[in-house]
Protein backbone atom coordinates (compact mmCIF):
# COMPACT_ATOMS: atom_id res chain seq x y z
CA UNK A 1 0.00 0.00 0.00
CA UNK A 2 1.39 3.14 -0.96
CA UNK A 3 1.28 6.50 1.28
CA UNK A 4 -1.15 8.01 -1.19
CA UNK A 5 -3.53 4.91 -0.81
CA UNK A 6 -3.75 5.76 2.98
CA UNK A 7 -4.36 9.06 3.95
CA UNK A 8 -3.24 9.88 7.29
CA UNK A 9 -7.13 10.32 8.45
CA UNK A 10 -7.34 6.56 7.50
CA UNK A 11 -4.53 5.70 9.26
CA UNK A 12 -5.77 7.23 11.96
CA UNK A 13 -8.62 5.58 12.44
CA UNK A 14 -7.20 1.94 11.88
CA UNK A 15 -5.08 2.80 14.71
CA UNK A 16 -8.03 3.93 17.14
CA UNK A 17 -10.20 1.27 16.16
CA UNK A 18 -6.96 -1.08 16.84
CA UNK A 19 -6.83 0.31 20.28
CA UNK A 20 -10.49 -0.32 20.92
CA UNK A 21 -9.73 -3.82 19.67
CA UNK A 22 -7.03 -4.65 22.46
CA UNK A 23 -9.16 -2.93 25.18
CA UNK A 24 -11.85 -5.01 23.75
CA UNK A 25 -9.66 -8.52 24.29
CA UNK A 26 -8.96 -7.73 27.28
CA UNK A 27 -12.03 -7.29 28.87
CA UNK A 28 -13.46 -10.57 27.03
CA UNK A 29 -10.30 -12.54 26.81
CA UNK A 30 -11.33 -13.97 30.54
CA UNK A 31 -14.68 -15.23 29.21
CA UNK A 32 -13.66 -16.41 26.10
CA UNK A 33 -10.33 -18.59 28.05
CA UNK A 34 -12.85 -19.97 29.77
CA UNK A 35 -15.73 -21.04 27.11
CA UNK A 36 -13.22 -22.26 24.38
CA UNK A 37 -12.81 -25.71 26.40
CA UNK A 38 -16.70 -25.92 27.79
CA UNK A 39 -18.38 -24.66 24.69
CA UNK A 40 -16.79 -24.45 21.54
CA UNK A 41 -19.80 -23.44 19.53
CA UNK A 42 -20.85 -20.53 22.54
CA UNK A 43 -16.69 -19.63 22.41
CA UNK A 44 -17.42 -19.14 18.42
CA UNK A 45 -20.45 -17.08 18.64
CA UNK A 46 -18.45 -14.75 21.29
CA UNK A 47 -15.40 -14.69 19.27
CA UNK A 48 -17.02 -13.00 16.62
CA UNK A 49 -16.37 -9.90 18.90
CA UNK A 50 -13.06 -9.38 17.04
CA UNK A 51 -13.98 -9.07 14.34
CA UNK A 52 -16.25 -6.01 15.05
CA UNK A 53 -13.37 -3.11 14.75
CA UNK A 54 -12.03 -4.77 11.41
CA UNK A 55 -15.61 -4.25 10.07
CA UNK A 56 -15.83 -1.07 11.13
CA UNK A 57 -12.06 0.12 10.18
CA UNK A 58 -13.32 -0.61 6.63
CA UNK A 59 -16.65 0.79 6.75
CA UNK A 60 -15.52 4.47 8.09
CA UNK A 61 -12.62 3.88 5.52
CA UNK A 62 -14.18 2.78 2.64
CA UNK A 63 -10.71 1.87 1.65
CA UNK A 64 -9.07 -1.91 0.40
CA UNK A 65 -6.79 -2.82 3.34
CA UNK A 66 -7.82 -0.87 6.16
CA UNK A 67 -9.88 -4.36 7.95
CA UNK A 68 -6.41 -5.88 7.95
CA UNK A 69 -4.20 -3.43 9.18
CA UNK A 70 -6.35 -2.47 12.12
CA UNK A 71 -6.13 -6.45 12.80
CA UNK A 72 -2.86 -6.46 12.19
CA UNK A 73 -1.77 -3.43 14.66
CA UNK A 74 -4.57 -4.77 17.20
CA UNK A 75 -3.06 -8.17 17.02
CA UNK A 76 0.86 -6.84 17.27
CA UNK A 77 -0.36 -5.21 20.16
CA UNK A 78 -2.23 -7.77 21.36
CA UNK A 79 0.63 -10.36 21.07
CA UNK A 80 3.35 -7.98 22.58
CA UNK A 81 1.23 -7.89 26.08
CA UNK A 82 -0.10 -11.86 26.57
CA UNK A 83 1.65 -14.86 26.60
CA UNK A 84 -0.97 -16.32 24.46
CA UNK A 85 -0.96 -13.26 22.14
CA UNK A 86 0.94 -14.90 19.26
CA UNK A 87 -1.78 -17.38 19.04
CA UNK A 88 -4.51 -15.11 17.72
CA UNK A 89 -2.35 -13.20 15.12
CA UNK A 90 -3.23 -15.80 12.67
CA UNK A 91 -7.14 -15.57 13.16
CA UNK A 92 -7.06 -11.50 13.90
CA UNK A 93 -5.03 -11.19 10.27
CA UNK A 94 -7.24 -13.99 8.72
CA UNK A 95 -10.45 -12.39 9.61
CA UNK A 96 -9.34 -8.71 8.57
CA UNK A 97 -8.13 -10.12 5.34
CA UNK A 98 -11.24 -12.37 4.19
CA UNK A 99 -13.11 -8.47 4.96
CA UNK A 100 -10.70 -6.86 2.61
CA UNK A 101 -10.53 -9.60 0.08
CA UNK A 102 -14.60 -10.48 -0.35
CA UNK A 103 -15.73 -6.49 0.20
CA UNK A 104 -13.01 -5.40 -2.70
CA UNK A 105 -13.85 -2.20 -3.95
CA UNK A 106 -17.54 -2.40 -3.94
CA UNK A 107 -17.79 0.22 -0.61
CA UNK A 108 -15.19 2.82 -2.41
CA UNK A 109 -16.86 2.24 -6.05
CA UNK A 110 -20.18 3.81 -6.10
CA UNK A 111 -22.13 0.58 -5.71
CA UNK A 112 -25.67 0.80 -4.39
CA UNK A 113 -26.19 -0.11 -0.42
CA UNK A 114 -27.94 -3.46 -0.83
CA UNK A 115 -25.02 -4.28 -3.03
CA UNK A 116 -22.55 -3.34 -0.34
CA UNK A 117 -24.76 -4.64 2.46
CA UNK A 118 -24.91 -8.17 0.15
CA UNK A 119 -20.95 -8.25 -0.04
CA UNK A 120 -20.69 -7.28 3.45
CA UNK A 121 -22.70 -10.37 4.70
CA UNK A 122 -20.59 -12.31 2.23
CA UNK A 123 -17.22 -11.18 3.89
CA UNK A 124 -19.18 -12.47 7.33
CA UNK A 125 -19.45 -15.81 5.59
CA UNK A 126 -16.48 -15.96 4.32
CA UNK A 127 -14.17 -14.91 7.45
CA UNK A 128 -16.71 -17.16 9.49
CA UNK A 129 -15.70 -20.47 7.21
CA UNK A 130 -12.25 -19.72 7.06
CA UNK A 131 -11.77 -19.12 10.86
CA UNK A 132 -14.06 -22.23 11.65
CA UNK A 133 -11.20 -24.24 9.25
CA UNK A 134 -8.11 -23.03 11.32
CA UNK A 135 -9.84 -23.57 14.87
CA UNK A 136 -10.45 -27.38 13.80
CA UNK A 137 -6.50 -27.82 14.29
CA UNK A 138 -6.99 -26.91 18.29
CA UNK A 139 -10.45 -29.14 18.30
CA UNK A 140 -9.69 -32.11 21.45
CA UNK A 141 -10.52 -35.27 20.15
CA UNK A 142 -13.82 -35.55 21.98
CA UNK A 143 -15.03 -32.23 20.01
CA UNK A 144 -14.35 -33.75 17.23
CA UNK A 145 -18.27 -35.01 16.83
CA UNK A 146 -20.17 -34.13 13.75
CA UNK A 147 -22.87 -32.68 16.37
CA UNK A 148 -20.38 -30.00 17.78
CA UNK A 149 -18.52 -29.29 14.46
CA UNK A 150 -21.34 -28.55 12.23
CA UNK A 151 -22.97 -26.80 15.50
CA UNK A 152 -19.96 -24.71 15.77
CA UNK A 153 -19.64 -24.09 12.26
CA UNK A 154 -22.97 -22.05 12.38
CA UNK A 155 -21.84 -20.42 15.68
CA UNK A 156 -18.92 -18.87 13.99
CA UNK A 157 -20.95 -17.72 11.26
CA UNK A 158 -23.61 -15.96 13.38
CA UNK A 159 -20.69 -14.73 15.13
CA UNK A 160 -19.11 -12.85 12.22
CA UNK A 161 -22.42 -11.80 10.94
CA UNK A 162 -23.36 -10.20 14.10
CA UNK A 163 -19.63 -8.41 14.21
CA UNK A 164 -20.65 -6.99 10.50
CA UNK A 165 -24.17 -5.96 11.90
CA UNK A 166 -23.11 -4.15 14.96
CA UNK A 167 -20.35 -2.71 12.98
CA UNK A 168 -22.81 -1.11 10.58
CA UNK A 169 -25.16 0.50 13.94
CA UNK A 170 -22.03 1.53 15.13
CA UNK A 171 -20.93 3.38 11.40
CA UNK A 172 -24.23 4.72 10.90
CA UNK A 173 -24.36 6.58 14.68
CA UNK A 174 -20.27 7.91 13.71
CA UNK A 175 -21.48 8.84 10.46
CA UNK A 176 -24.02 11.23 11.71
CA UNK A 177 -21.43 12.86 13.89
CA UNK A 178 -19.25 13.60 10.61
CA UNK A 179 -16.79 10.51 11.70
CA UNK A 180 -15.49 8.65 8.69
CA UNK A 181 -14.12 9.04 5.09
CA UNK A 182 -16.68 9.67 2.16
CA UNK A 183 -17.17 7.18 -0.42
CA UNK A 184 -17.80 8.26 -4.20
CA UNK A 185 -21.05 8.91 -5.30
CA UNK A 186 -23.46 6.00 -6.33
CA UNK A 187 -25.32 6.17 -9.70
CA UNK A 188 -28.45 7.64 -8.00
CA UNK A 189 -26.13 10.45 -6.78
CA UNK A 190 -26.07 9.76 -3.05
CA UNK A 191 -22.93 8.97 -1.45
CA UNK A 192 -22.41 5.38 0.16
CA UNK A 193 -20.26 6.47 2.47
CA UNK A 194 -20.53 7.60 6.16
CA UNK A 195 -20.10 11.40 5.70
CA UNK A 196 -22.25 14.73 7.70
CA UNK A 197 -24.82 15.41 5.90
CA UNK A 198 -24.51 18.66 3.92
CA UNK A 199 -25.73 21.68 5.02
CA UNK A 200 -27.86 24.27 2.94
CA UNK A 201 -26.10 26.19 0.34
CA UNK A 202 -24.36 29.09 0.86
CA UNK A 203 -26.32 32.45 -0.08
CA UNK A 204 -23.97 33.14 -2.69
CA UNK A 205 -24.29 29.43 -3.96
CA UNK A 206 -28.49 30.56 -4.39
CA UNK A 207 -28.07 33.28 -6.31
């Protein structure tokens, strides 16, 4: 990514949201230490909670690459202050990456909202399946039931579907306070971005 590609507004924000992110772990990380062995569909559901900032890095962006590199400085971060940090840089950089790969340009090219709501859901999906695949390789051999595998399958899902949900409330209430970067005007000539409205025109502008 070049300098030009990131303003430093953008990179601003990544790194906010990235802060949110660790204060976020740590207030969960408890919780979730202690549902991953009891409940590994409930521990995917709650999981899900990381991947709430990446959504909304790239929703107040509206720019390729900014999911990952809030995961990526949340996770550095993350992994520099717990002994079992090191472990979630694969899933934090996974999940911020399937965002950035599935959503493409569609949020920075004008597309209509159902359109980006459609590929939105479809990044869920995506980083919900391919976060489900790596957490097989820590599954105990008595979760290893087609029961608990398909039901944790769905959990993760749900999970990253409700992370791209509450990232879009959250984007919407920011927007209206002016917080985010515009996105180009659709073809109906509204902006799908999260900018302030626009005020009336100047006097001059009337005449």
């Amino acid at each position: 990514m070049t300098r030009s590609s990131l303003p430093t507004r953008v990179l601003l924000i990544c790194a906010a949201l990235a802060a949110v992110h660790v204060l976020l772990h740590l207030i969960a990380a408890p919780a979730l230490t202690a549902l991953a062995p009891l409940s590994p569909p409930l521990y995917a559901l709650a999981a899900g909670l990381h991947s709430v900032m990446p959504f909304l890095a790239r929703r107040l962006t509206a720019t390729p690459g900014t999911a990952t590199l809030t995961a990526g400085i949340a996770a550095a971060f993350i992994a520099a202050t717990s002994a079992s940090g090191i472990i979630l840089l694969v899933p934090l950089l996974l999940a911020g990456g399937m965002i950035d790969l599935v959503v493409g340009r569609v949020d920075a090219a004008g597309a209509g909202a159902s359109r980006v709501r459609l590929r939105y859901a479809m990044a869920a999906v995506a980083a919900g399946t391919a976060l489900f695949a790596i957490s097989l390789t820590v599954f105990s051999p008595w979760h290893l039931t087609p029961l608990l595998i398909v039901s944790t399958l769905i959990a993760r899902i749900t999970g990253e579907l409700g992370a791209a949900l509450l990232s879009a409330l959250i984007a919407r209430s920011l927007g209206r306070a002016g917080v985010g970067v515009s996105a180009p005007p659709t073809r109906t000539g509204r902006r799908s971005g999260l900018s302030a409205p626009e005020g009336p025109a100047p006097a001059s502008a009337r005449r």
